[in-house]
Protein backbone atom coordinates (compact mmCIF):
# COMPACT_ATOMS: atom_id res chain seq x y z
CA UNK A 1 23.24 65.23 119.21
CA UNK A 2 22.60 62.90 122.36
CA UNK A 3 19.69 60.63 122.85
CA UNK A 4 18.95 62.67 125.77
CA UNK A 5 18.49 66.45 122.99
CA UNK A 6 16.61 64.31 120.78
CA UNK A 7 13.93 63.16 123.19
CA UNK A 8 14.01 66.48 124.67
CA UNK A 9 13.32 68.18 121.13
CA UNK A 10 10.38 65.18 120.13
CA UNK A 11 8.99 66.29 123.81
CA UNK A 12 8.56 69.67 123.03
CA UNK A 13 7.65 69.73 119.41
CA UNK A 14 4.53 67.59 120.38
CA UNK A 15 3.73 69.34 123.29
CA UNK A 16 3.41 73.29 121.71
CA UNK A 17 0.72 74.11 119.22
CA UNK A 18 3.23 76.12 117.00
CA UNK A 19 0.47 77.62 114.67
CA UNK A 20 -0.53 77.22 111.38
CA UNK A 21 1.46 80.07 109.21
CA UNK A 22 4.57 79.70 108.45
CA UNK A 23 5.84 82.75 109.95
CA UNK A 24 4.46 81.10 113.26
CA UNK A 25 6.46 77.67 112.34
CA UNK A 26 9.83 79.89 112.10
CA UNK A 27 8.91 81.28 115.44
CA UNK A 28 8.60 78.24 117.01
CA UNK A 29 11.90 76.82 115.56
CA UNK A 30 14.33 79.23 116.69
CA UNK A 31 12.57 79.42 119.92
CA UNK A 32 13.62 75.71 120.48
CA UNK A 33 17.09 76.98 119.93
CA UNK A 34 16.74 78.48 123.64
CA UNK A 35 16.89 74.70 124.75
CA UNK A 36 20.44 74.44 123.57
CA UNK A 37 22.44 77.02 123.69
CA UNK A 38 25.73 77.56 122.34
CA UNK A 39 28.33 76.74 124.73
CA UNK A 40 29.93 79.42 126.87
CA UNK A 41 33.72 78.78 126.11
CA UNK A 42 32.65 79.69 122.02
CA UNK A 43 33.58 83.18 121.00
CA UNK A 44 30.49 84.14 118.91
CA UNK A 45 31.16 87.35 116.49
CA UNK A 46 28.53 88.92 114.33
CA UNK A 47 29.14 90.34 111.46
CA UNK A 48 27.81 91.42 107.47
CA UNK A 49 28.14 90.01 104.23
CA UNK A 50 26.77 91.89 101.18
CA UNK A 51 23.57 92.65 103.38
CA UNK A 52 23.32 89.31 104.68
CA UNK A 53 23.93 88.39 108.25
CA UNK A 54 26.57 86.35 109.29
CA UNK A 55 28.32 84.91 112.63
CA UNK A 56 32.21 83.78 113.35
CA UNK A 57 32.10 80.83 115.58
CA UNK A 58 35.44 79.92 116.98
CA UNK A 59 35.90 77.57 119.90
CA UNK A 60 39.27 77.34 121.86
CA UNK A 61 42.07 75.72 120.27
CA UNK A 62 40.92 75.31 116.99
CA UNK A 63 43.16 75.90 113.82
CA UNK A 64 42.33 79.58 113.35
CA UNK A 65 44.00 79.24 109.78
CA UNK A 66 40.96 76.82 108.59
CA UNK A 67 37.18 77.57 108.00
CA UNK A 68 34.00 75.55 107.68
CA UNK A 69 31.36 77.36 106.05
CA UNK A 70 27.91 76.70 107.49
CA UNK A 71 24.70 77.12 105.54
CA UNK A 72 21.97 76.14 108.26
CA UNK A 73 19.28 73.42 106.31
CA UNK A 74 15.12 74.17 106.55
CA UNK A 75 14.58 74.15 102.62
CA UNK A 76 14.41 77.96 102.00
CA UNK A 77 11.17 78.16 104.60
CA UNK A 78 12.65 77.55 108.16
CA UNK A 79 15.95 78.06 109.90
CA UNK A 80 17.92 81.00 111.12
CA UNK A 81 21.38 81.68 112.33
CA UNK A 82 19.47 81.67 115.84
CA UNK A 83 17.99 78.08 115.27
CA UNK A 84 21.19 76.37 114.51
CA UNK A 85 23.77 78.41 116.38
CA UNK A 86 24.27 75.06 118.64
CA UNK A 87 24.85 72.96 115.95
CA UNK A 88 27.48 75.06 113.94
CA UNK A 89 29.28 75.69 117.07
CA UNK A 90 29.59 72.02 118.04
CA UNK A 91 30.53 71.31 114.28
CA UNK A 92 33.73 73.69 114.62
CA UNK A 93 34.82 72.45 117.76
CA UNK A 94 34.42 68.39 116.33
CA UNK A 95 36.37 69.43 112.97
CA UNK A 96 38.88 71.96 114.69
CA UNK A 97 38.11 75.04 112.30
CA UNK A 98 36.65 78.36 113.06
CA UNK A 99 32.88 78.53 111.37
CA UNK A 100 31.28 80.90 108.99
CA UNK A 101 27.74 80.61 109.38
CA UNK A 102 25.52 82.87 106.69
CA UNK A 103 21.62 83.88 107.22
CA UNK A 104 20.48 83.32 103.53
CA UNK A 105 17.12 84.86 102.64
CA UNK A 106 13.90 82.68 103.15
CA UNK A 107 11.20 82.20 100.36
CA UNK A 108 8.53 84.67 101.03
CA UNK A 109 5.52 83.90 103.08
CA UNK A 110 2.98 84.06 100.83
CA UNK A 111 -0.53 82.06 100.65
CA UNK A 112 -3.13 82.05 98.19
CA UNK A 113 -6.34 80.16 97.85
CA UNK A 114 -9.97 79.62 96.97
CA UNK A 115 -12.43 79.16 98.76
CA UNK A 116 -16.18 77.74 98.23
CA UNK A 117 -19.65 77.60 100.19
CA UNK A 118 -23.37 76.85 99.85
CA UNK A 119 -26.23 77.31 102.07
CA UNK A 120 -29.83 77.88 102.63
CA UNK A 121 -32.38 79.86 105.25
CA UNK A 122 -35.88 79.78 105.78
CA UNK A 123 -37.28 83.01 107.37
CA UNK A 124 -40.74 84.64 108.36
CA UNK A 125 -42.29 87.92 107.79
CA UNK A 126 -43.48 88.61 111.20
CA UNK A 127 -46.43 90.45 111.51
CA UNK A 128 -47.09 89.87 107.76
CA UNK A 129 -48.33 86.18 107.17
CA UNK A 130 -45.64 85.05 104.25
CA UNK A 131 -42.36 83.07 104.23
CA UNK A 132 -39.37 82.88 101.95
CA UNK A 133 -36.86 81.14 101.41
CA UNK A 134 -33.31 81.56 100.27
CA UNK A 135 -30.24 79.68 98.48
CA UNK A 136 -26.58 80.69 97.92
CA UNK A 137 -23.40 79.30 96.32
CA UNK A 138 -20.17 81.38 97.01
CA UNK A 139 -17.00 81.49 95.73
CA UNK A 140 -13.97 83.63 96.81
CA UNK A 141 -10.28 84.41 96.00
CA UNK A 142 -8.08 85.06 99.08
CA UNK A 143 -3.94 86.18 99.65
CA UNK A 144 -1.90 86.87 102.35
CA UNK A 145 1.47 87.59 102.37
CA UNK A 146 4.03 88.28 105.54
CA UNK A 147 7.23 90.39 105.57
CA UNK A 148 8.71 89.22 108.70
CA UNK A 149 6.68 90.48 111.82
CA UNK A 150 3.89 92.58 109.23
CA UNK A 151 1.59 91.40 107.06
CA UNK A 152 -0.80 92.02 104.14
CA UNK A 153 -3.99 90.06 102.72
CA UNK A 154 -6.85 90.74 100.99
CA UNK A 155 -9.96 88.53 99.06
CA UNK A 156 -12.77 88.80 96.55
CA UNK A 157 -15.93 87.07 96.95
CA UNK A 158 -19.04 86.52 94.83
CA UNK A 159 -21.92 84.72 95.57
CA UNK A 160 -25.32 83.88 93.51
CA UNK A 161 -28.85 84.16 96.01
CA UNK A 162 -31.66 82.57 94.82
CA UNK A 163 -34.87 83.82 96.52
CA UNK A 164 -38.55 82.85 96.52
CA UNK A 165 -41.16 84.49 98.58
CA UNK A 166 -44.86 83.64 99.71
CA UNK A 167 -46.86 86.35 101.55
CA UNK A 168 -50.89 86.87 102.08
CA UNK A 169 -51.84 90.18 101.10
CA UNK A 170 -55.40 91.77 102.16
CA UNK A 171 -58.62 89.94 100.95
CA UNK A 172 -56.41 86.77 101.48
CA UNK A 173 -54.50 86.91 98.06
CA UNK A 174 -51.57 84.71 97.81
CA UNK A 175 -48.59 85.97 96.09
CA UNK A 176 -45.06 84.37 95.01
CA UNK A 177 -42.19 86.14 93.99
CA UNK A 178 -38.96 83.87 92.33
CA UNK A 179 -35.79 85.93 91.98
CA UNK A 180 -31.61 85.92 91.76
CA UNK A 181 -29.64 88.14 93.28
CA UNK A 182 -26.20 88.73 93.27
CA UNK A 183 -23.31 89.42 95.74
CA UNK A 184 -19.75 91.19 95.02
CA UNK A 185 -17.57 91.60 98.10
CA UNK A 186 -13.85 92.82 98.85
CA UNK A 187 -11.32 93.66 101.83
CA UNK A 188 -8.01 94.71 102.09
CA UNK A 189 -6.33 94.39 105.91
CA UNK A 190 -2.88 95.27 106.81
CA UNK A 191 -1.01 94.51 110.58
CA UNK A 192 1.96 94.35 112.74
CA UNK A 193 2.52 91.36 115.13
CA UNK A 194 4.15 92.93 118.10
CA UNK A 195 6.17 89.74 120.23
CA UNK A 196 5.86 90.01 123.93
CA UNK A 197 6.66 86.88 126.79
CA UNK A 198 2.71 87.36 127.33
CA UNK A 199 2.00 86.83 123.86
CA UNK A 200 1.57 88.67 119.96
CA UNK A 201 -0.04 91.80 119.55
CA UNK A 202 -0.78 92.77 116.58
CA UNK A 203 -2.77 95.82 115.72
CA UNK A 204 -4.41 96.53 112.31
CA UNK A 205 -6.71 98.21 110.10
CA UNK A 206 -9.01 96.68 107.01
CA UNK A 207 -11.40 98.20 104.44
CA UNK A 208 -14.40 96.44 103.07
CA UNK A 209 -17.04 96.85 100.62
CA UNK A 210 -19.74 94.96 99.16
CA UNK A 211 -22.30 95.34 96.59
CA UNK A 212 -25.99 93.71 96.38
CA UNK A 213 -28.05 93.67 93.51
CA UNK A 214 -31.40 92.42 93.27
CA UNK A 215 -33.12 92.31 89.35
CA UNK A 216 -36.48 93.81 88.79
CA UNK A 217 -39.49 90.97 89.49
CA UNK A 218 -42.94 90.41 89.29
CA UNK A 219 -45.03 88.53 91.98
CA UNK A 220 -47.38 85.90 91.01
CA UNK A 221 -50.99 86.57 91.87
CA UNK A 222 -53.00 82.81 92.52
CA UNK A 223 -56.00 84.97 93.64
CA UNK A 224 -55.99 87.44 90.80
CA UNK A 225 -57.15 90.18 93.44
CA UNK A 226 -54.67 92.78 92.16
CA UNK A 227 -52.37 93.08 95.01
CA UNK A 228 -49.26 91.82 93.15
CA UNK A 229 -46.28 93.88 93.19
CA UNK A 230 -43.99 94.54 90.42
CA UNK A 231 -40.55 95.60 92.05
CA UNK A 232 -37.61 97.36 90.29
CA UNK A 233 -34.08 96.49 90.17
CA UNK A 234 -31.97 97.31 92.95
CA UNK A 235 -28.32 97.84 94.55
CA UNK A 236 -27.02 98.88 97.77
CA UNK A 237 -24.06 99.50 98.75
CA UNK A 238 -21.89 98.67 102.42
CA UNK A 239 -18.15 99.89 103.40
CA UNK A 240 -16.85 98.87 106.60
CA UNK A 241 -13.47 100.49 107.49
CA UNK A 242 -12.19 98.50 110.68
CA UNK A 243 -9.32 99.43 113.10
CA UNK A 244 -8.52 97.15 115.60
CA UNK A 245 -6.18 94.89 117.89
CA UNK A 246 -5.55 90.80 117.97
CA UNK A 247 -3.94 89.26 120.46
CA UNK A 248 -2.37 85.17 120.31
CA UNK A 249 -0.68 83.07 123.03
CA UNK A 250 0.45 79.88 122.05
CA UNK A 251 1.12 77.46 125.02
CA UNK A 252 -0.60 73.98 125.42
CA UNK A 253 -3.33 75.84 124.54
CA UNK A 254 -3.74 78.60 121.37
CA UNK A 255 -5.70 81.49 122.58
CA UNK A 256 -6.98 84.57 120.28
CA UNK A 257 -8.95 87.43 121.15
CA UNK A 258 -10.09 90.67 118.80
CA UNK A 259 -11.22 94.23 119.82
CA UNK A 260 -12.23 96.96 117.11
CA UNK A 261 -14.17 99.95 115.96
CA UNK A 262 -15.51 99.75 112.68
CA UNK A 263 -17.54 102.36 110.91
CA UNK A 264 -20.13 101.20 108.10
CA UNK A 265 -20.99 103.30 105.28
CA UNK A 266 -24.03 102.20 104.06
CA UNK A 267 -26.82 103.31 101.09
CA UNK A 268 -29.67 104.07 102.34
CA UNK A 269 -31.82 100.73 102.27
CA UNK A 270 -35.20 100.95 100.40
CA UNK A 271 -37.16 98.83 97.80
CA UNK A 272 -39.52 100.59 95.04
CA UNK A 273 -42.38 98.74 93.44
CA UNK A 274 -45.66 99.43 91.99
CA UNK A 275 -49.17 97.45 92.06
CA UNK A 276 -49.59 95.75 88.87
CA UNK A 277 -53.00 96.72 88.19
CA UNK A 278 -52.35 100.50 89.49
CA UNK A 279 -49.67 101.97 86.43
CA UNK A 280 -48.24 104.59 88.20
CA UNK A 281 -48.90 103.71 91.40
CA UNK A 282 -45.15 103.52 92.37
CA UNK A 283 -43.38 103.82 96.18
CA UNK A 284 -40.61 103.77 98.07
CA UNK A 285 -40.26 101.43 101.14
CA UNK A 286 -37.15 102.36 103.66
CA UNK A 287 -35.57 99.54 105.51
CA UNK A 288 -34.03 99.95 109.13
CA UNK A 289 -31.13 102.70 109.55
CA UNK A 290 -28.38 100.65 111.01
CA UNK A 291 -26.11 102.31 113.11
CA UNK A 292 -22.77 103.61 111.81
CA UNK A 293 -20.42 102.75 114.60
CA UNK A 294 -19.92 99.00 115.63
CA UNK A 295 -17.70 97.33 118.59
CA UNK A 296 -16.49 93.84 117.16
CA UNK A 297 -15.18 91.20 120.20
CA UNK A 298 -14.14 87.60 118.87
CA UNK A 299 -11.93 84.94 121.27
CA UNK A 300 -10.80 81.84 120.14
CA UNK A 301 -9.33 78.62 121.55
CA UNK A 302 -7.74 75.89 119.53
CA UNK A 303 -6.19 72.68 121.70
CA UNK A 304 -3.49 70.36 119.50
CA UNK A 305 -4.07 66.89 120.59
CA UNK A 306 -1.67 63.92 118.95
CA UNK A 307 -1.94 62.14 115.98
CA UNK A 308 -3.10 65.60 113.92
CA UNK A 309 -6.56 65.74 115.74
CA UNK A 310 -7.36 68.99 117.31
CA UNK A 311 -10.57 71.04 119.26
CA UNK A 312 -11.44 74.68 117.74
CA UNK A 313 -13.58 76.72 119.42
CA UNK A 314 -14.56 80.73 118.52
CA UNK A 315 -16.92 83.40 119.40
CA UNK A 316 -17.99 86.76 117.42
CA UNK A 317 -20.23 89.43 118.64
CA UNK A 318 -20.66 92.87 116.71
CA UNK A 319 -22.70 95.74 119.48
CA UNK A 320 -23.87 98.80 118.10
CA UNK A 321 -26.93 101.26 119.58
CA UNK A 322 -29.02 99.62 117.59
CA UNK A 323 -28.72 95.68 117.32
CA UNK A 324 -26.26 93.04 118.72
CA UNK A 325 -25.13 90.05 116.90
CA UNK A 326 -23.41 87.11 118.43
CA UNK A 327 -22.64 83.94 117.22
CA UNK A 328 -20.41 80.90 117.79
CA UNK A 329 -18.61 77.67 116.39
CA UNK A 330 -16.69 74.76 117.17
CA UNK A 331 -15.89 71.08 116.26
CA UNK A 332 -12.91 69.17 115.93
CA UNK A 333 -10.50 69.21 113.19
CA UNK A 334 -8.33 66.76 111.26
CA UNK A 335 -4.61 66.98 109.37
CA UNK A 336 -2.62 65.07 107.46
């Protein structure tokens, strides 16, 4: 290959983010084909081999009695027939033989990985006068596997919530509570990347579900008034089914937008406890409803810079009748 191809292919390999899956790094390789293409005068026949793709290449007055097989490299993850159509061409035409080029199968796109996270918040109890606070350590299991232009992944989660809480009740009495919770979580999502010259469509649908439990406590009365609560165990229950649409362009800039519906099925949410100096004094508080039917917008930007430094930038919001949520992220990011 010239001096002149080389350059052309460094210029364009650092100048187009070409994504971070590998699906997306095939994409981009045989679209860099288009900057070469096989020469007109080269008679180009496709044809099958056992169920595997294959092309004649025969360029003029070559020796149509002698073959050069062609196996295309890209170590079993990149590389089509499309990607190095140029190449084998030129190679026939140099030796003098017709070529035989064969599409081998790729390994399959699969990733799996953990993943882990810790935290904290601080909140307040409005018009109650109290506080509490709240720690977490997560852990999760994740997968995602391609098969070409679809896709499948899924993840488990579980995370530990340790909880205090300080609150005045009437007469002044102070009261602590100290427990740990416990959080089990899982989703399965399933797509189809649709290719366009605008960009990747891909519509899909997930399920979710997660489980809290809380243990039974006792609060700590410091004023021995007789206020403290004594709360049962609990569990509630949340499963989100989500249908949606993503959209990707990948020029000098990546851009990535999401639109769904999801419904949430949720138990209804309510905590039961009892006044420690009342026995039977047991009752039943009800949290907010929370509206079934959610609209879920996210956009994304992510801008490749050299040297494997690059911007990120993303915004979710979740709108129902009854609450909005928004929220937002960014920073740069490293590779090597």
């Amino acid at each position: 290959m010239a001096n002149k191809e080389i350059q052309t292919v460094r210029e364009v390999w650092l100048s187009r983010p070409f994504g971070e899956t590998l699906s997306q790094w095939r994409v981009a390789y045989d679209t860099m084909s288009e900057l070469f293409p096989s020469a007109p005068d080269v008679e180009v026949t496709k044809i099958t081999i056992n169920g595997l793709s294959a092309e004649w290449y025969s360029a003029p007055d070559v020796d149509p009695n002698r073959v050069t097989l062609f196996l295309h490299g890209g170590g079993y993850g990149l590389g089509s027939l499309t990607s190095h159509r140029h190449f084998a061409t030129e190679v026939g035409r140099s030796a003098g033989t017709k070529v035989l080029a064969i599409d081998y199968r790729l390994s399959p796109d699969t990733k799996i990985g953990l993943a882990f996270a810790g935290g904290g918040l601080n909140w307040g109890m409005g018009q109650v006068s109290g506080s509490g606070r709240s720690d977490f350590f997560q852990a999760g299991l994740y997968a995602t596997t391609k098969f070409g232009p679809a896709y499948l992944s899924g993840a488990l989660a579980f995370a530990n919530h340790w909880v205090t809480t300080s609150r005045i009740a009437a007469f002044g009495d102070q009261l602590r509570g100290s427990y740990s919770a416990q959080t089990y979580a899982g989703r399965i999502e399933g797509g189809y990347r649709f290719a366009s010259p605008v960009g990747g469509l891909t519509p899909y649908g997930a399920l979710q579900a997660q489980r809290l439990r809380t243990p039974g406590y006792t609060e700590t009365d410091l004023s021995f008034g007789g206020f403290g609560l004594t709360y049962n165990a609990q569990g509630a229950t949340s499963t989100r089914s989500e249908l949606g649409l993503r959209y990707d362009l990948s020029i000098p800039v990546a851009l990535r937008a999401r639109g769904a519906w999801a419904h949430d099925w949720t138990t209804a949410p309510g905590v039961s406890a009892a006044f420690q100096t009342l026995p039977g004094s047991n009752f039943l508080t009800s949290g907010a409803k929370l509206a079934p039917n959610l609209a879920l917008i996210s956009t994304g930007i992510d801008l490749q810079l050299a040297n494997g430094f690059s911007f990120f930038g993303k915004f979710d919001s979740e709108m129902s009748s009854r609450a909005q949520i928004y929220a937002g992220s960014g920073g740069i990011r490293y590779r090597w």
